[in-house]
C-alpha atoms as a PDB file:
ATOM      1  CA  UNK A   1      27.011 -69.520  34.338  1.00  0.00           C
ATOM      2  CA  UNK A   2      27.402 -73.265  35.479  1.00  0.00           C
ATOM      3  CA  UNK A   3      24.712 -74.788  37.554  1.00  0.00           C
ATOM      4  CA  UNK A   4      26.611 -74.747  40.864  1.00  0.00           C
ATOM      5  CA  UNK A   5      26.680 -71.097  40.499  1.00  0.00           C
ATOM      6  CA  UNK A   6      23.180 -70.735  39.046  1.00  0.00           C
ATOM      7  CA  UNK A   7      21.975 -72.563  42.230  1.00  0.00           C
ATOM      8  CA  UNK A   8      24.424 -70.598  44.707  1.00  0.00           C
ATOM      9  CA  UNK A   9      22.890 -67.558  43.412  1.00  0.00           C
ATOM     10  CA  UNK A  10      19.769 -68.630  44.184  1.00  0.00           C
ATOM     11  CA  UNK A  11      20.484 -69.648  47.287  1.00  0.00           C
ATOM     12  CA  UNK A  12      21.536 -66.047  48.379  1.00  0.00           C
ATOM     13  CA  UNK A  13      18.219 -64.353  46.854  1.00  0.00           C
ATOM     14  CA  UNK A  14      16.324 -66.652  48.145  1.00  0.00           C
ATOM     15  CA  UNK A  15      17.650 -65.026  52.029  1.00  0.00           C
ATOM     16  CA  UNK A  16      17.356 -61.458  50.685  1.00  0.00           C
ATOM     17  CA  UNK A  17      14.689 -59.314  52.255  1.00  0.00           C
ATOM     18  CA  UNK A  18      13.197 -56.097  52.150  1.00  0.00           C
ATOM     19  CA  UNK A  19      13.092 -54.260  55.673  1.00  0.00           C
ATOM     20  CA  UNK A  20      12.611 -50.000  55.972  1.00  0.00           C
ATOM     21  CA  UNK A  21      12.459 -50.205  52.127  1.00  0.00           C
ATOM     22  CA  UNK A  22      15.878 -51.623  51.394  1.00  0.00           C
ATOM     23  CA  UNK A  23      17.262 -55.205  50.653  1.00  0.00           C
ATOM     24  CA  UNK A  24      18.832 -56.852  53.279  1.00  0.00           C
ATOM     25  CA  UNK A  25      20.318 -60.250  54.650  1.00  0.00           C
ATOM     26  CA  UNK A  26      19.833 -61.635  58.213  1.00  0.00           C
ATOM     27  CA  UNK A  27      23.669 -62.355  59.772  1.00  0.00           C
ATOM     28  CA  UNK A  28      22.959 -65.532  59.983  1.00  0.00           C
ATOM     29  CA  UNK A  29      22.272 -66.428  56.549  1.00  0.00           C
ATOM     30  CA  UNK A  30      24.890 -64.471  55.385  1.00  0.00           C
ATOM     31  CA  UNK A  31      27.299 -66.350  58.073  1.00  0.00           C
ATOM     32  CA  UNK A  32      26.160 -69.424  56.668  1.00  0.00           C
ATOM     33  CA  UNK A  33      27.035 -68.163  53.087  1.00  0.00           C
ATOM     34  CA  UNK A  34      30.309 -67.311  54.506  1.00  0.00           C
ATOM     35  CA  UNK A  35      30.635 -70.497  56.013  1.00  0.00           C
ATOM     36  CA  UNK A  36      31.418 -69.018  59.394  1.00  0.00           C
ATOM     37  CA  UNK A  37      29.030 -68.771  62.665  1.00  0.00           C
ATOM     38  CA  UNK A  38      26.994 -65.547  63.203  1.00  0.00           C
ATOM     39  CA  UNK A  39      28.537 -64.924  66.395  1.00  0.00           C
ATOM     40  CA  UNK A  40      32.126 -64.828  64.704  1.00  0.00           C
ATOM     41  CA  UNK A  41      30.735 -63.011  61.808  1.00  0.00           C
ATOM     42  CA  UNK A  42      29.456 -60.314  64.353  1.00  0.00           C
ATOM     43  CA  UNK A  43      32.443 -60.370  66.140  1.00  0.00           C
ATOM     44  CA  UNK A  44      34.646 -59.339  63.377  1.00  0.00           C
ATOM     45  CA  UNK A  45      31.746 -56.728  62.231  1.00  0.00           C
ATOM     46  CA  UNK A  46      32.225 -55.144  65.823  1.00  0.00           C
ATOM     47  CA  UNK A  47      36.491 -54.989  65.729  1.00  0.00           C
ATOM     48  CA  UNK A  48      36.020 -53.465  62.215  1.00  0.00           C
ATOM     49  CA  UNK A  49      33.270 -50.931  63.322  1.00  0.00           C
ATOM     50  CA  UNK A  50      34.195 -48.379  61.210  1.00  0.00           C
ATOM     51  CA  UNK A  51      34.224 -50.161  58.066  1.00  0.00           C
ATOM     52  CA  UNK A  52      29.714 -50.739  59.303  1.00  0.00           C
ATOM     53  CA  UNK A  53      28.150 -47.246  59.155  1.00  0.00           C
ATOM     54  CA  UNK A  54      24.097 -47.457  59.440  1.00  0.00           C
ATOM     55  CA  UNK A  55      23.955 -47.668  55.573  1.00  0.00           C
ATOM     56  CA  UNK A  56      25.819 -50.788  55.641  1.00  0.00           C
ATOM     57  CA  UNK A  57      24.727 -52.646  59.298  1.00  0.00           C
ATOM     58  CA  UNK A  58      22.083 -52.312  61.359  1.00  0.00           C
ATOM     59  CA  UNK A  59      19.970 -53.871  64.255  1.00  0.00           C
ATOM     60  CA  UNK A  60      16.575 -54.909  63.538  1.00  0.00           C
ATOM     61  CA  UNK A  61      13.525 -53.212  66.125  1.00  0.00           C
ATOM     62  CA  UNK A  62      11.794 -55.678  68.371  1.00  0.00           C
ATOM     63  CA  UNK A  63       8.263 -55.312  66.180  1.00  0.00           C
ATOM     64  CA  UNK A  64      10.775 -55.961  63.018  1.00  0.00           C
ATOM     65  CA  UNK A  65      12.374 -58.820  65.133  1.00  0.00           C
ATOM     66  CA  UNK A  66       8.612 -60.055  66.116  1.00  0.00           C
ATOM     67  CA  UNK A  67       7.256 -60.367  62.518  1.00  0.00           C
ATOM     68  CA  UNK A  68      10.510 -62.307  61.193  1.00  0.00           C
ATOM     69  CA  UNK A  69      10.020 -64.880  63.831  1.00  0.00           C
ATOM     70  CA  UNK A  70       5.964 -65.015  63.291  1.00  0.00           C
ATOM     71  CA  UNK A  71       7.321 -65.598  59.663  1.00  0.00           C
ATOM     72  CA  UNK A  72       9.494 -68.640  60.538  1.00  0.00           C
ATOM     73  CA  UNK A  73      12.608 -66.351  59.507  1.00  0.00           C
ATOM     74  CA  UNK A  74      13.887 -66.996  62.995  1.00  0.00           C
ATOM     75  CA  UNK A  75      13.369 -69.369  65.591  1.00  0.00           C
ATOM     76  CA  UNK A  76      11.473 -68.433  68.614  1.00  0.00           C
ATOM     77  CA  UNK A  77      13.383 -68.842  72.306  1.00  0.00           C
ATOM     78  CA  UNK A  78      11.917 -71.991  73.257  1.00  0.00           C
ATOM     79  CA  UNK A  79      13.250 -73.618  70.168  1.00  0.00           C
ATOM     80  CA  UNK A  80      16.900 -72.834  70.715  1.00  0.00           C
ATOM     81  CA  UNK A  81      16.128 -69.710  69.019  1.00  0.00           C
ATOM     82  CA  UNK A  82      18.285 -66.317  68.878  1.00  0.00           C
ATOM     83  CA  UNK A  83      17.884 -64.405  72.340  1.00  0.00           C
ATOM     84  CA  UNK A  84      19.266 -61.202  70.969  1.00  0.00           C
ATOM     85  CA  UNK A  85      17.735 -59.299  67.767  1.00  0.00           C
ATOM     86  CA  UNK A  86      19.761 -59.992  64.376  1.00  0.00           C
ATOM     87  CA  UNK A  87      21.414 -57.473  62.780  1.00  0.00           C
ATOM     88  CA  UNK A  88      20.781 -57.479  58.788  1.00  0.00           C
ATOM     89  CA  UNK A  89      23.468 -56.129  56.202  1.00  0.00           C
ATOM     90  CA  UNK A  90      22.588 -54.102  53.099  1.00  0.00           C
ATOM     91  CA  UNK A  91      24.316 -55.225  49.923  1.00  0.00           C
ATOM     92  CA  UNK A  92      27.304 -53.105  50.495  1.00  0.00           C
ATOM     93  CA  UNK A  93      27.709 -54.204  54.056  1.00  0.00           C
ATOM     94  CA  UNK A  94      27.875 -57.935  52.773  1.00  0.00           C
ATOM     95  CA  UNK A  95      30.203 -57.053  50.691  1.00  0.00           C
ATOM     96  CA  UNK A  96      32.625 -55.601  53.505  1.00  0.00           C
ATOM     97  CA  UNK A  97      31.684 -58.287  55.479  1.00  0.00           C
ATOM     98  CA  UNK A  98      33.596 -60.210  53.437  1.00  0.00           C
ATOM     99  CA  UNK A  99      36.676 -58.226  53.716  1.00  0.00           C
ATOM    100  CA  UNK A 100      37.087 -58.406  57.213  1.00  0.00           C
ATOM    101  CA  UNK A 101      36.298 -61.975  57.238  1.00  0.00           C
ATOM    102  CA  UNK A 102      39.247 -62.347  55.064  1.00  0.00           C
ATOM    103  CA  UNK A 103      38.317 -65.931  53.932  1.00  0.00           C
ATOM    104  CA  UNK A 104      38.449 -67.928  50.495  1.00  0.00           C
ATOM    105  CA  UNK A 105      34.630 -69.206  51.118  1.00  0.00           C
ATOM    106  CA  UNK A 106      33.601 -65.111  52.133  1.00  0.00           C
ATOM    107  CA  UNK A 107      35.191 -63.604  49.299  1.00  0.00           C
ATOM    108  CA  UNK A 108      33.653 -66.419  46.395  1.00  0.00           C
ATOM    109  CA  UNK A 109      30.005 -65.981  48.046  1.00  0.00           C
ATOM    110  CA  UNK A 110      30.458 -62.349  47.860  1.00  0.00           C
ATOM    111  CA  UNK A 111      30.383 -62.296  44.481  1.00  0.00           C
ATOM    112  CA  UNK A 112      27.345 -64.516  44.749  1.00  0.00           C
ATOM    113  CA  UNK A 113      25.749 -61.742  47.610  1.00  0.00           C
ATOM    114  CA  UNK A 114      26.413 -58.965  44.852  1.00  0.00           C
ATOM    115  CA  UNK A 115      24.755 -60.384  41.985  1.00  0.00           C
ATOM    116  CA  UNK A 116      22.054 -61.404  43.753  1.00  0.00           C
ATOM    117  CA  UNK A 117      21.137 -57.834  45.002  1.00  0.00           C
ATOM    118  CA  UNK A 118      22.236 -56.403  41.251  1.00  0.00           C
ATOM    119  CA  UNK A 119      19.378 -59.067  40.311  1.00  0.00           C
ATOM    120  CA  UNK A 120      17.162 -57.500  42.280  1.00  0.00           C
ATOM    121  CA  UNK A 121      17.408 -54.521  41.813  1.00  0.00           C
ATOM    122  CA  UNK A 122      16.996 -55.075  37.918  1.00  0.00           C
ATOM    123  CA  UNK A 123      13.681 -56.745  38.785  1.00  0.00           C
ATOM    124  CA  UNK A 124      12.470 -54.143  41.003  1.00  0.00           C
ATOM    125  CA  UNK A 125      12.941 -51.573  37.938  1.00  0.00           C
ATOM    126  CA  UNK A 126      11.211 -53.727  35.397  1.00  0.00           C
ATOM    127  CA  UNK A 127       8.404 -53.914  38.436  1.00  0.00           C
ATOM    128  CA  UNK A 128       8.336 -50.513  38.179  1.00  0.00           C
ATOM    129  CA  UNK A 129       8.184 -49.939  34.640  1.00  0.00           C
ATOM    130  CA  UNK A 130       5.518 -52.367  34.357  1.00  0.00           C
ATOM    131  CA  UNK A 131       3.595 -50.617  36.973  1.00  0.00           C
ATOM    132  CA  UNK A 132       3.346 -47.697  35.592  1.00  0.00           C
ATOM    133  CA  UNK A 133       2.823 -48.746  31.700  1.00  0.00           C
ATOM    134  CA  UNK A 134      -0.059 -50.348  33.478  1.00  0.00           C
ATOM    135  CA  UNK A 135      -1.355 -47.215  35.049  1.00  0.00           C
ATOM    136  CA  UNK A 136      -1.031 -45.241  31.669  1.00  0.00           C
ATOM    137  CA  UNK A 137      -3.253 -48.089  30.349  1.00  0.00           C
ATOM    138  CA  UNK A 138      -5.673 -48.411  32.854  1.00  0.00           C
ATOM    139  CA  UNK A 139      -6.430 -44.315  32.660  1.00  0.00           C
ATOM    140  CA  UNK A 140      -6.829 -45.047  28.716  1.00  0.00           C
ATOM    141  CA  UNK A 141      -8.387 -47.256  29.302  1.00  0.00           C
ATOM    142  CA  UNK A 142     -11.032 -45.227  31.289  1.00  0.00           C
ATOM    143  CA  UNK A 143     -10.968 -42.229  29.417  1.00  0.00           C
ATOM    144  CA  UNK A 144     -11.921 -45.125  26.149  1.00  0.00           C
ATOM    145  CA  UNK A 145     -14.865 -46.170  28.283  1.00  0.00           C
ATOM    146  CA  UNK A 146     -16.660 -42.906  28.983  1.00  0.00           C
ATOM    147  CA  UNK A 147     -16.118 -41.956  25.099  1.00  0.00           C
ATOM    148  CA  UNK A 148     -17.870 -45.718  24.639  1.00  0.00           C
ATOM    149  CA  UNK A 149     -20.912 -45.135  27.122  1.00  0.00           C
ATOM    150  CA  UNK A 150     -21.383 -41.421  25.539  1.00  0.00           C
ATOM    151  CA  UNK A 151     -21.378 -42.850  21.717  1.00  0.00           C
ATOM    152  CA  UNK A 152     -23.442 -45.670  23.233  1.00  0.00           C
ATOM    153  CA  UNK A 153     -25.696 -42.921  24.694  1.00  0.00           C
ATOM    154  CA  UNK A 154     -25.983 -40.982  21.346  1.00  0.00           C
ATOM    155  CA  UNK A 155     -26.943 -44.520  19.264  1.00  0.00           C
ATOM    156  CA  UNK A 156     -29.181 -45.508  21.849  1.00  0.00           C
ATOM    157  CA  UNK A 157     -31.043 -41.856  21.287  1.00  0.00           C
ATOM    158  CA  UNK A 158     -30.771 -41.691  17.575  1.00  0.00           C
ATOM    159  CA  UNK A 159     -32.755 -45.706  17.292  1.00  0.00           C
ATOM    160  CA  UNK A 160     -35.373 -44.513  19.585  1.00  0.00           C
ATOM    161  CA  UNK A 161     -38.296 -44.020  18.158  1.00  0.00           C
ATOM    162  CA  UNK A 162     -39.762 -40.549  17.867  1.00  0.00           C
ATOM    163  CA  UNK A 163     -42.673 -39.511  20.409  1.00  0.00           C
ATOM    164  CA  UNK A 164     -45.816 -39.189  18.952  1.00  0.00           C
ATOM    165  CA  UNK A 165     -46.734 -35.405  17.993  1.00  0.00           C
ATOM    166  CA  UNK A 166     -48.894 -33.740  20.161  1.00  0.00           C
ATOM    167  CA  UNK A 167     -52.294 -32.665  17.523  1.00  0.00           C
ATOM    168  CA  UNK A 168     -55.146 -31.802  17.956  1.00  0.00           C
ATOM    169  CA  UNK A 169     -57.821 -33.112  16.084  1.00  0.00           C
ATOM    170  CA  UNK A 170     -59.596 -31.427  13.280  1.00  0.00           C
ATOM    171  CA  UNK A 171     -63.043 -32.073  12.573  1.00  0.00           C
ATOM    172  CA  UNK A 172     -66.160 -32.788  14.477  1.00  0.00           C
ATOM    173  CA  UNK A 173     -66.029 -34.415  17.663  1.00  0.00           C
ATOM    174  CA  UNK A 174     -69.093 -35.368  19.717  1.00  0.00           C
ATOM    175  CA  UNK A 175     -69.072 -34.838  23.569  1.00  0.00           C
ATOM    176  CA  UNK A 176     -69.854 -37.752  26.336  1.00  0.00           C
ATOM    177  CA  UNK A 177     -71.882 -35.117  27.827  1.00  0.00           C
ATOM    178  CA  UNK A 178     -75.393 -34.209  27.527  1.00  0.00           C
ATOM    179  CA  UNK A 179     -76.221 -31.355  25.631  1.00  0.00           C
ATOM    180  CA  UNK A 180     -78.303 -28.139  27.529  1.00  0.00           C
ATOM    181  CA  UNK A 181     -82.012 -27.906  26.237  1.00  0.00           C
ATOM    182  CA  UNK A 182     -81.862 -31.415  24.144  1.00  0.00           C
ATOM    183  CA  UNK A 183     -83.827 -34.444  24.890  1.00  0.00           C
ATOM    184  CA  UNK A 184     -82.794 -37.653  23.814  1.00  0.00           C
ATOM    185  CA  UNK A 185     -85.277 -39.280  22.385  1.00  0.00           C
ATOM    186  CA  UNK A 186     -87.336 -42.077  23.823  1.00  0.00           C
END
């Protein structure tokens, strides 16, 4: 891969994000991709409606649309910001995207768009396998430890030293206490 394309790639993760569990890209950083505006990119989305089912297209909530801007994703109002809520596009809505956009610059970034979610999605596995080798080790891990404080218990026990026997004592023992019908003598 040369380093234009290395970089390129890049670029598109780097705009990829995860929204109601699935990756996505805003419209406008995929319009920049594609070298066109967002509002032509929409455009063309809407004429070719059918091509955009839910799966592929959809409009972000206004508590969605709230935490992207409080994440500098998107401009606030004031700021010549977006007075609408962005639509995002899963992987195989960018792709289509670049169909109907029918341009040289759309269809070379869409290769880009694809890898980068293929990427991705690679990444997320190994996440996942790590995860849960990690869980299997941490449970060893925890069953090793209670086998470690029992033996612990048991060595602790057997270097005690023994209690002293309970005896009595055998032989003659003389009392504290005074005798009935003896005197001591004076």
């Amino acid at each position: 891969m040369s380093k234009r394309a290395i970089v390129l790639a890049q670029k598109v993760e780097s705009r990829i994000l995860i929204l109601r569990g699935q990756k996505v890209i805003l419209d406008s950083d995929l319009a920049e991709l594609y070298n066109v505006e967002a509002r032509h990119l929409n455009q063309q989305v809407k004429r070719n409606a059918k091509r955009f089912p839910v799966e592929f297209r959809f409009q972000i909530s206004p508590q969605e649309f709230e935490i992207l801007r409080s994440q500098n994703v998107i401009s606030s109002d004031g700021h010549g910001g977006r007075r609408y809520r962005p639509f995002v596009f899963t992987e195989h809505g960018a792709i289509m995207a670049a169909t109907v956009l029918n341009s040289e610059r759309a269809i070379e970034m869409s290769i880009f768009v694809v890898q980068a979610f293929v990427r991705m999605r690679r990444a997320l596995a190994a996440n996942r396998q790590i995860m849960a080798k990690l869980a299997k080790i941490e449970s060893r891990i925890e069953s090793h430890d209670a086998d470690i404080q029992d033996l612990m218990g048991a060595i602790r026990e057997l270097m005690a030293p023994p209690a002293p026997p309970d005896r009595r004592r055998i032989g003659f023992q003389l009392s504290s206490r005074p005798v009935k019908g003896y005197r001591k003598a004076s």
